[in-house]
Structures are given as structure tokens and as C-alpha cells.
Protein backbone atom coordinates (compact mmCIF):
# COMPACT_ATOMS: atom_id res chain seq x y z
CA UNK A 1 16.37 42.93 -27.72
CA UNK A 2 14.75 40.11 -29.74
CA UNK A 3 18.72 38.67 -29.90
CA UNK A 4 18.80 38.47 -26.16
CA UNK A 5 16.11 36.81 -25.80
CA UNK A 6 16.59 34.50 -28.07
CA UNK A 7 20.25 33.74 -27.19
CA UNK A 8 18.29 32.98 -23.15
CA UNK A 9 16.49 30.31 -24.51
CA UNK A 10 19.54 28.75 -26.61
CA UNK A 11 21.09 28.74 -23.41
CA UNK A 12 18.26 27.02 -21.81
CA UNK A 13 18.40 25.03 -24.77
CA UNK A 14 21.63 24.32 -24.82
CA UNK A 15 23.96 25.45 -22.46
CA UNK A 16 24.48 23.72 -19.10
CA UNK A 17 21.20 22.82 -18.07
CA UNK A 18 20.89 18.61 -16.77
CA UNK A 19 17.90 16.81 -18.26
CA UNK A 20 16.57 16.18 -14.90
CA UNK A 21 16.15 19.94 -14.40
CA UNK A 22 14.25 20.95 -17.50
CA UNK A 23 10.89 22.57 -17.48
CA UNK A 24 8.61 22.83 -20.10
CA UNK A 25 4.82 23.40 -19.33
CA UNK A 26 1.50 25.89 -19.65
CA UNK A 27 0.23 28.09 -16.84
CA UNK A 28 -2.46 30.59 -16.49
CA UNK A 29 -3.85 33.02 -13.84
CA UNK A 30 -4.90 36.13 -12.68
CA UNK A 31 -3.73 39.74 -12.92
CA UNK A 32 -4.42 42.61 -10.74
CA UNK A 33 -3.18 45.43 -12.45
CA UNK A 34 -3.10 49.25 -12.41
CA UNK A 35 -1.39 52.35 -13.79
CA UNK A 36 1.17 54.33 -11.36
CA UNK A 37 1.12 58.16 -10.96
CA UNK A 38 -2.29 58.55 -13.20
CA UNK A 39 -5.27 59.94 -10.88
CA UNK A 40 -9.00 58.82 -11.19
CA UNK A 41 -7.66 54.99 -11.67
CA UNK A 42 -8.25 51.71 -9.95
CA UNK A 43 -7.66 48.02 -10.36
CA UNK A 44 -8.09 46.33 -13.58
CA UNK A 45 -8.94 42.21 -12.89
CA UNK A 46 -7.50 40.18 -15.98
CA UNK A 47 -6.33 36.48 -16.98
CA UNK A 48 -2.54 35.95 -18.03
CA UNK A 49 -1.72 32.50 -19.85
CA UNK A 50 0.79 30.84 -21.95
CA UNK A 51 3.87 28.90 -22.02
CA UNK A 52 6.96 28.43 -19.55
CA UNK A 53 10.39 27.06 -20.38
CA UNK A 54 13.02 26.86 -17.57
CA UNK A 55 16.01 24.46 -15.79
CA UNK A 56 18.49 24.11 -13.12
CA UNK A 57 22.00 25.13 -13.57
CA UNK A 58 23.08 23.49 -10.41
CA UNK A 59 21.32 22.41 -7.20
CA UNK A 60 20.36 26.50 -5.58
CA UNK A 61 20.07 28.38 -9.15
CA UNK A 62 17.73 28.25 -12.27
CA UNK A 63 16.44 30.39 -14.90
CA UNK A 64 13.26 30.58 -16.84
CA UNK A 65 11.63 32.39 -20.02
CA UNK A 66 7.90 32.54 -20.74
CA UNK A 67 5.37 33.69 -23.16
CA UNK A 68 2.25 35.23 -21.73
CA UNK A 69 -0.77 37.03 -22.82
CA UNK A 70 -1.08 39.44 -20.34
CA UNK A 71 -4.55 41.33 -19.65
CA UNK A 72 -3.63 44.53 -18.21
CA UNK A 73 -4.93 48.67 -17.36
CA UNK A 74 -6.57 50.28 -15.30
CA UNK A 75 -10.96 50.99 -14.62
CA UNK A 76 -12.04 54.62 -14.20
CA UNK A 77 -15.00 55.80 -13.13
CA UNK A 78 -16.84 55.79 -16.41
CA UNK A 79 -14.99 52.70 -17.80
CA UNK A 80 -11.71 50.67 -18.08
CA UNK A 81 -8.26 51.13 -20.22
CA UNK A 82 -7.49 47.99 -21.47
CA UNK A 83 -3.65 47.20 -22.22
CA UNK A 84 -3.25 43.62 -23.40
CA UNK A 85 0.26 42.26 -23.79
CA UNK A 86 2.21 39.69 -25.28
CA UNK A 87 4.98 39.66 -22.21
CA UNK A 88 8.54 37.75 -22.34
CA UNK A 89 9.67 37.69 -18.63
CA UNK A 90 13.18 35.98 -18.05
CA UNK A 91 13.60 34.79 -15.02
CA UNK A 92 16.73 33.79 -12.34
CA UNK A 93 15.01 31.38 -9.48
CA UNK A 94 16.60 31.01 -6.34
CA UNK A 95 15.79 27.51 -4.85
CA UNK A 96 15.75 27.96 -1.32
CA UNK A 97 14.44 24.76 0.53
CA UNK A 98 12.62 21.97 -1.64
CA UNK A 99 10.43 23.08 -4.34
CA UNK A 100 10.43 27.02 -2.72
CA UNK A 101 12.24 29.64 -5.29
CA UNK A 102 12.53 33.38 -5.07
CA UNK A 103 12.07 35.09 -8.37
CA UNK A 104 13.97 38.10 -10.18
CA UNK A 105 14.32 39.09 -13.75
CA UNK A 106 12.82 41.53 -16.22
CA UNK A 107 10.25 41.25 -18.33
CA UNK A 108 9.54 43.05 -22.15
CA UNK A 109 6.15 43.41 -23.46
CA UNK A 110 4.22 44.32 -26.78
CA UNK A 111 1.04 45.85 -26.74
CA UNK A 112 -1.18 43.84 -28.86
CA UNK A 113 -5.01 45.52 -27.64
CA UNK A 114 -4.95 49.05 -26.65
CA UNK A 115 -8.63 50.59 -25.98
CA UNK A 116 -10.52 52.67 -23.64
CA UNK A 117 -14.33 52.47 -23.40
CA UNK A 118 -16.81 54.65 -21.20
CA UNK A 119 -19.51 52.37 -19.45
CA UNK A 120 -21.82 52.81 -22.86
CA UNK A 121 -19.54 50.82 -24.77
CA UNK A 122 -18.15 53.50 -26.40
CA UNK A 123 -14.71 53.34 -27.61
CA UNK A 124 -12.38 55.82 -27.18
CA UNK A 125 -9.18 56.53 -29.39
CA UNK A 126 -7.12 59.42 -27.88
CA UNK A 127 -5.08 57.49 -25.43
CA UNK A 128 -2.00 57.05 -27.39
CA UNK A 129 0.32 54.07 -25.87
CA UNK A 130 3.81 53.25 -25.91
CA UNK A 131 3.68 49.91 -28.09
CA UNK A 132 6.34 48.13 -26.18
CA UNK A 133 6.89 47.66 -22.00
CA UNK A 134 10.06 47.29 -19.94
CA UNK A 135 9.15 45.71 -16.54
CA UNK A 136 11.18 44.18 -13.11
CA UNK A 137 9.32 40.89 -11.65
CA UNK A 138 10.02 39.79 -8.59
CA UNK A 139 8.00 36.63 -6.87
CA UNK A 140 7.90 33.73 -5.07
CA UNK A 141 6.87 30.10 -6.52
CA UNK A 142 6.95 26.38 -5.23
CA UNK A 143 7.52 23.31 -7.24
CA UNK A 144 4.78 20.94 -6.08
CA UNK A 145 5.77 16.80 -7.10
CA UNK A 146 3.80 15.67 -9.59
CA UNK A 147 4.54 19.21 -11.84
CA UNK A 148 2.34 21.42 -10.46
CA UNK A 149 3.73 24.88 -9.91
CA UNK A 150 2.24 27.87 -8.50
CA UNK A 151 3.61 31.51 -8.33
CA UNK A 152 3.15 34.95 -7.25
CA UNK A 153 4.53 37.82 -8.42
CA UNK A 154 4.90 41.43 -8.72
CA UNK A 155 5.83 43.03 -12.08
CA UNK A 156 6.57 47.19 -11.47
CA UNK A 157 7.18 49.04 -14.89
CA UNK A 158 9.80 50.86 -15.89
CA UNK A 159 8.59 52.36 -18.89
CA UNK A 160 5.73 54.80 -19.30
CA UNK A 161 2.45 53.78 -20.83
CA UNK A 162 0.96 56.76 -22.73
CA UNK A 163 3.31 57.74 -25.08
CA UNK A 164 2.45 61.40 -23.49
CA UNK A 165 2.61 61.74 -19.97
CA UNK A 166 3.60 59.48 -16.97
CA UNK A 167 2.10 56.01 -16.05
CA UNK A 168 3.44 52.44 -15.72
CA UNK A 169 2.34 49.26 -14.92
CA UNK A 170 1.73 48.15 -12.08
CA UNK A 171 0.67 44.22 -11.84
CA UNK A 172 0.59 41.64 -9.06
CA UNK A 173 -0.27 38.20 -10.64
CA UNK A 174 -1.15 34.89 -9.27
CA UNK A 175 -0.51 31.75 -11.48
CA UNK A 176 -0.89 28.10 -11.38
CA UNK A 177 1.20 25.68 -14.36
CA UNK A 178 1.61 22.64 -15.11
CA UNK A 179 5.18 21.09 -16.34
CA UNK A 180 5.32 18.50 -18.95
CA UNK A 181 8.81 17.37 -17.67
């Protein structure tokens, strides 16, 4: 896995990408996220920030890898499950008119926070977790002049969460960057 990403962004890097196309900038936002097919479970509200790198490989199509922390779960009655992730979505854009792109790729994850706590702080360690996520993303996103870009997406898991039982993530996020390029 770690080879395919990293052969992406030599490709990015490298391959057949103009100058004028590059992107390179930060972005942060906000995640609504839940778990699928686990009862007694509503939204969890969290931030998701980090680093985009991305380009045009002709006028229509471009791709783009990031690296996000992710703030992820679910709230229960009596308290939340919080998943925090380090998340690597690759991404094909679509340009469809001006800045306007459609979205599509999938996304791998490592759990770096894992932790359930009841509504009196206390923490609760019998929720085992799965420590790495497979995920689809699909969105939309315009590139506003100047290098602002803003993006929404929805990210639908394809692996389950608890290493026992069924669950996945389920996150719509809503981002704003900023591109250096």
C-alpha cells in the first residue's frame, strides 16, 4: 500500500504534470461523521486539517493526494467514540466548467486516537478497532482565483471499524485550502 502511494505522488512529482497546473497548499475543515449499521449512535462534529498536493494532466483531468488528520466516531447517549485518523485520500478531479471539479478516489487511513468515554469522563477500553481504514470519497470542489479552494465531500467506508462486529465510517466533510502555487 505505502508503495502506491508513494509511486502517486512521484507521478505528481514527476510524471506529466505542467508547472502551471501544480498545487501545493494547507486546508482544514469540518467533519460530520458517524458509524454505519451500529444502533444507539449519532453524529460525531470534528476538525480535519493538513496538506494537499495535486496538478493537471491536461485541460478536463487532474489528480490529487493529501494528508489529513481526520477527527472521526460516533456520540452515544452516555458519551462519544472517538476515531482520529491520519487519512491519505488520492484523488482523480474532473474539471467541468472553470474552477468546478467532481471528485473520486479512495482514501486509506491509520487510527492514531481510539477512545470511548461515558459523559463522566470515564474512559473506556473494550472497543477494540481495526487500526487501519479503506474508504471511497466522492465530492465536489471549485478553484476560486487567487488559490482559494473549497470542497465537499463524502467519504463511505469500506472496511469495518471494530475489529469485532460491523461498522464503518461514514463522513461528510466540508473544507476550505489555500494553494501556495
Amino acid at each position: 500500500m505505502k508503495k502506491i502511494i508513494l509511486g502517486i505522488f512521484a507521478l505528481l512529482l514527476f510524471g506529466n504534470v505542467s508547472a502551471q497546473g501544480l498545487d501545493l497548499g494547507v486546508k482544514a475543515g469540518v467533519n460530520f461523521a458517524n458509524i454505519t449499521d451500529a444502533s444507539g449512535l449519532s453524529n460525531r462534529t470534528g476538525f480535519v486539517a493538513g496538506v494537499f498536493l495535486g496538478g493537471k494532466l491536461n485541460d478536463n483531468i487532474g489528480i490529487q493526494g493529501e494528508l489529513l488528520y481526520s477527527q472521526q466516531g460516533a456520540e452515544f447517549e452516555l458519551g462519544d467514540f472517538n476515531l482520529d485518523y491520519v487519512n491519505v485520500p488520492i484523488l482523480l478531479k474532473y474539471y467541468v466548467k472553470n474552477g468546478l471539479n467532481l471528485q473520486l478516489g479512495p482514501q486509506f487511513g491509520v487510527i492514531v486516537n481510539d477512545e470511548a468515554r461515558t459523559v463522566v469522563g470515564e474512559v473506556i477500553d473494550d472497543i477494540a478497532t481495526n487500526d487501519f481504514d479503506i474508504a471511497g470519497v466522492v465530492g465536489i470542489g471549485y478553484d476560486i482565483p487567487l488559490g482559494l479552494r473549497v470542497s465537499g465531500r463524502y467519504q463511505f467506508g469500506l472496511s469495518d471499524v471494530p475489529e469485532m462486529g460491523k461498522g464503518k465510517n461514514s463522513v461528510v466533510t466540508l473544507a476550505l485550502g489555500y494553494s501556495f502555487l
